[in-house]
C-alpha atoms as a PDB file:
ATOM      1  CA  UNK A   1     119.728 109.313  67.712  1.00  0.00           C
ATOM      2  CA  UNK A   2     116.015 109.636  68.953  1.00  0.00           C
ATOM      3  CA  UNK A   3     113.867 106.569  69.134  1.00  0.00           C
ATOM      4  CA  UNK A   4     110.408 106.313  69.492  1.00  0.00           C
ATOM      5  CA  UNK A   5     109.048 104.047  72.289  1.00  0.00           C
ATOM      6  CA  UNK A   6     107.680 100.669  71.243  1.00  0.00           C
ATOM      7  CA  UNK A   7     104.357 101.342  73.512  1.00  0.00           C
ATOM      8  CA  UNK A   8     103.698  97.835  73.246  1.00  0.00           C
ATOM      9  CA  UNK A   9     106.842  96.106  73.382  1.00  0.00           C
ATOM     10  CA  UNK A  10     107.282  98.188  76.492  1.00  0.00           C
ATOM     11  CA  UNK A  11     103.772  97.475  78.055  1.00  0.00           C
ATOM     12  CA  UNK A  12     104.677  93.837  77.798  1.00  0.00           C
ATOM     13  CA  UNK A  13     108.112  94.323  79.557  1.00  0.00           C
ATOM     14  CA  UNK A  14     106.606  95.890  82.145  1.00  0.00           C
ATOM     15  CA  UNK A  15     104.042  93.021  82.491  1.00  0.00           C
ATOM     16  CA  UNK A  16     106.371  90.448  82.250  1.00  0.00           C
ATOM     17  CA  UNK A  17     108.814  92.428  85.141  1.00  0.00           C
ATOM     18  CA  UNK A  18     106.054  93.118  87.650  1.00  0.00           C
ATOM     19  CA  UNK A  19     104.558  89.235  87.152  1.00  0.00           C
ATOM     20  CA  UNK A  20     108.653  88.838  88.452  1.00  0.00           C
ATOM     21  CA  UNK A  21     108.791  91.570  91.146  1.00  0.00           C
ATOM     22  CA  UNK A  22     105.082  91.612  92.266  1.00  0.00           C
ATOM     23  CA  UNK A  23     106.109  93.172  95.928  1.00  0.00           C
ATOM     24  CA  UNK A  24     106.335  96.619  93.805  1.00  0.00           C
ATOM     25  CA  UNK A  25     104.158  99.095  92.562  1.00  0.00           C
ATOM     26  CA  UNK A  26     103.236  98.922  89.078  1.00  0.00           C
ATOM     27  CA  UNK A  27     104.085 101.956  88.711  1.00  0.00           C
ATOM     28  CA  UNK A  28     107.511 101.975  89.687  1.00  0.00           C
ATOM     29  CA  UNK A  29     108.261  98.730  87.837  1.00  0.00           C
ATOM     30  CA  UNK A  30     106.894 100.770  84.741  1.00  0.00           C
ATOM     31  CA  UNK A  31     109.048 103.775  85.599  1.00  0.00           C
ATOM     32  CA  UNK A  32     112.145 101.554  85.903  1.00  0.00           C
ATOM     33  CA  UNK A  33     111.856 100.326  82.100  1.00  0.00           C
ATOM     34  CA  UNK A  34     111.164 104.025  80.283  1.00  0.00           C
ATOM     35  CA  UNK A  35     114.026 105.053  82.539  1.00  0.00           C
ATOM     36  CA  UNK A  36     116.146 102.220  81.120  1.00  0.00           C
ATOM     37  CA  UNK A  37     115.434 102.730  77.745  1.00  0.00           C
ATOM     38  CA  UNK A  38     116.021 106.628  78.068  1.00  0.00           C
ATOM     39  CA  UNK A  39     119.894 105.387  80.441  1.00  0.00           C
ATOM     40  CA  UNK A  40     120.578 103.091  77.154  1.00  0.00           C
ATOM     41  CA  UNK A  41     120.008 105.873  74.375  1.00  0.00           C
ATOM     42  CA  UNK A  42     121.527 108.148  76.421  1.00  0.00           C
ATOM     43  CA  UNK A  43     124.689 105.696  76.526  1.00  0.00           C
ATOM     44  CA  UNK A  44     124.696 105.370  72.979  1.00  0.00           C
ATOM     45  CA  UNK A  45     123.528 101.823  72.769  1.00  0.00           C
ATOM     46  CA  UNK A  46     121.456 100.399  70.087  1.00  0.00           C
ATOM     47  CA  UNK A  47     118.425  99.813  72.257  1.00  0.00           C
ATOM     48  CA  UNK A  48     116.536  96.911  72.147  1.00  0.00           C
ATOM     49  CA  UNK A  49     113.339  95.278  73.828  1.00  0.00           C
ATOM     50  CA  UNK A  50     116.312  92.253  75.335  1.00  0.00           C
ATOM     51  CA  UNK A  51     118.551  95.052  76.277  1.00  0.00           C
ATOM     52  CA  UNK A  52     115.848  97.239  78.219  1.00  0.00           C
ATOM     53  CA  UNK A  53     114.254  93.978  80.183  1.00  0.00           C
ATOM     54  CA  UNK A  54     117.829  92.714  81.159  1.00  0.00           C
ATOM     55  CA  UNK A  55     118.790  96.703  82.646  1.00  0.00           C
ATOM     56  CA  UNK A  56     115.187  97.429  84.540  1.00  0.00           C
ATOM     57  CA  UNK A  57     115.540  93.914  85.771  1.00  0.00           C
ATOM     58  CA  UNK A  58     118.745  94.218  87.132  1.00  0.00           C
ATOM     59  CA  UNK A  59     117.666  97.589  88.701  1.00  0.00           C
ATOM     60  CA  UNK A  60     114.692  96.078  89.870  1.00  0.00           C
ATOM     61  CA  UNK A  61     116.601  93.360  91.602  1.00  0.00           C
ATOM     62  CA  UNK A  62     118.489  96.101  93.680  1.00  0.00           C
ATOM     63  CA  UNK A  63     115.939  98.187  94.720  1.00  0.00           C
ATOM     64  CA  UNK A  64     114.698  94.881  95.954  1.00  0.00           C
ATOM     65  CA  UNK A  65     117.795  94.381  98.084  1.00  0.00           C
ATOM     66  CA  UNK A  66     118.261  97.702  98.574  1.00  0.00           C
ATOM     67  CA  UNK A  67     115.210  97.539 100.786  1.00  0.00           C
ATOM     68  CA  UNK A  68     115.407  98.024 104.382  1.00  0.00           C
ATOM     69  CA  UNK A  69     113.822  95.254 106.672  1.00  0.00           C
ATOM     70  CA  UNK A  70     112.300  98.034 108.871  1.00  0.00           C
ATOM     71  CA  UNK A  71     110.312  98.735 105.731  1.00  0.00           C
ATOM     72  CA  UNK A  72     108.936  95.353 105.935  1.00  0.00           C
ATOM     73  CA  UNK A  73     105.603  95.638 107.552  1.00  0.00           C
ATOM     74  CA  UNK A  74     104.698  92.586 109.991  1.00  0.00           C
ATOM     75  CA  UNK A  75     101.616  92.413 111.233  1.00  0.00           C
ATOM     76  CA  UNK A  76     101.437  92.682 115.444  1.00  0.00           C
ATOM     77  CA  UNK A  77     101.396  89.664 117.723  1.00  0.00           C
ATOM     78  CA  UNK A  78      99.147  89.458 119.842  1.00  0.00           C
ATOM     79  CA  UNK A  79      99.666  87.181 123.076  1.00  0.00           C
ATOM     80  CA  UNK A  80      98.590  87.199 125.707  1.00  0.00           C
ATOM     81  CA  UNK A  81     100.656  90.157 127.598  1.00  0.00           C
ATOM     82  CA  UNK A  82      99.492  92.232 124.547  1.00  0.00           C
ATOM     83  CA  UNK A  83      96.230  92.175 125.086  1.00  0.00           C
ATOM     84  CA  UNK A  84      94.270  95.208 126.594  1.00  0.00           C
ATOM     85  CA  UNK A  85      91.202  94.707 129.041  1.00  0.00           C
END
């Protein structure tokens, strides 16, 4: 059965998930709850607002993790046998 998208129950997900996971785009974060809602329906759930938070959080968590450190940027150091001049 097709649902239409609670805009604003969705909005505030999405607010409430990037205030949790602030290292990623907003974007993506926002992208990771339409995509949940569309996985649920497509499951055959009955969707709701709890259901969608709890399945883009738990995604959200492993792209965390998923991360690699090398995509961790760290600013240089700079001592002293770094130094040009």
């Amino acid at each position: 059965m097709l649902h239409i998208y609670p805009a604003h129950d969705l909005k505030r997900v999405t607010a409430r998930l990037h205030g949790e996971f602030g290292t990623l785009p907003h974007p993506r974060v926002e992208r990771c709850v339409t995509d949940a809602w569309r996985c649920a329906e497509h499951l055959g759930f009955e969707v709701t607002i709890a259901l969608v938070e709890r399945i883009a959080r738990e995604r959200l968590q492993a792209m965390i993790k998923a991360e690699p450190p090398s995509a961790k940027v760290i600013p240089p150091r700079l001592g002293e046998h770094d130094r040009l001049g």
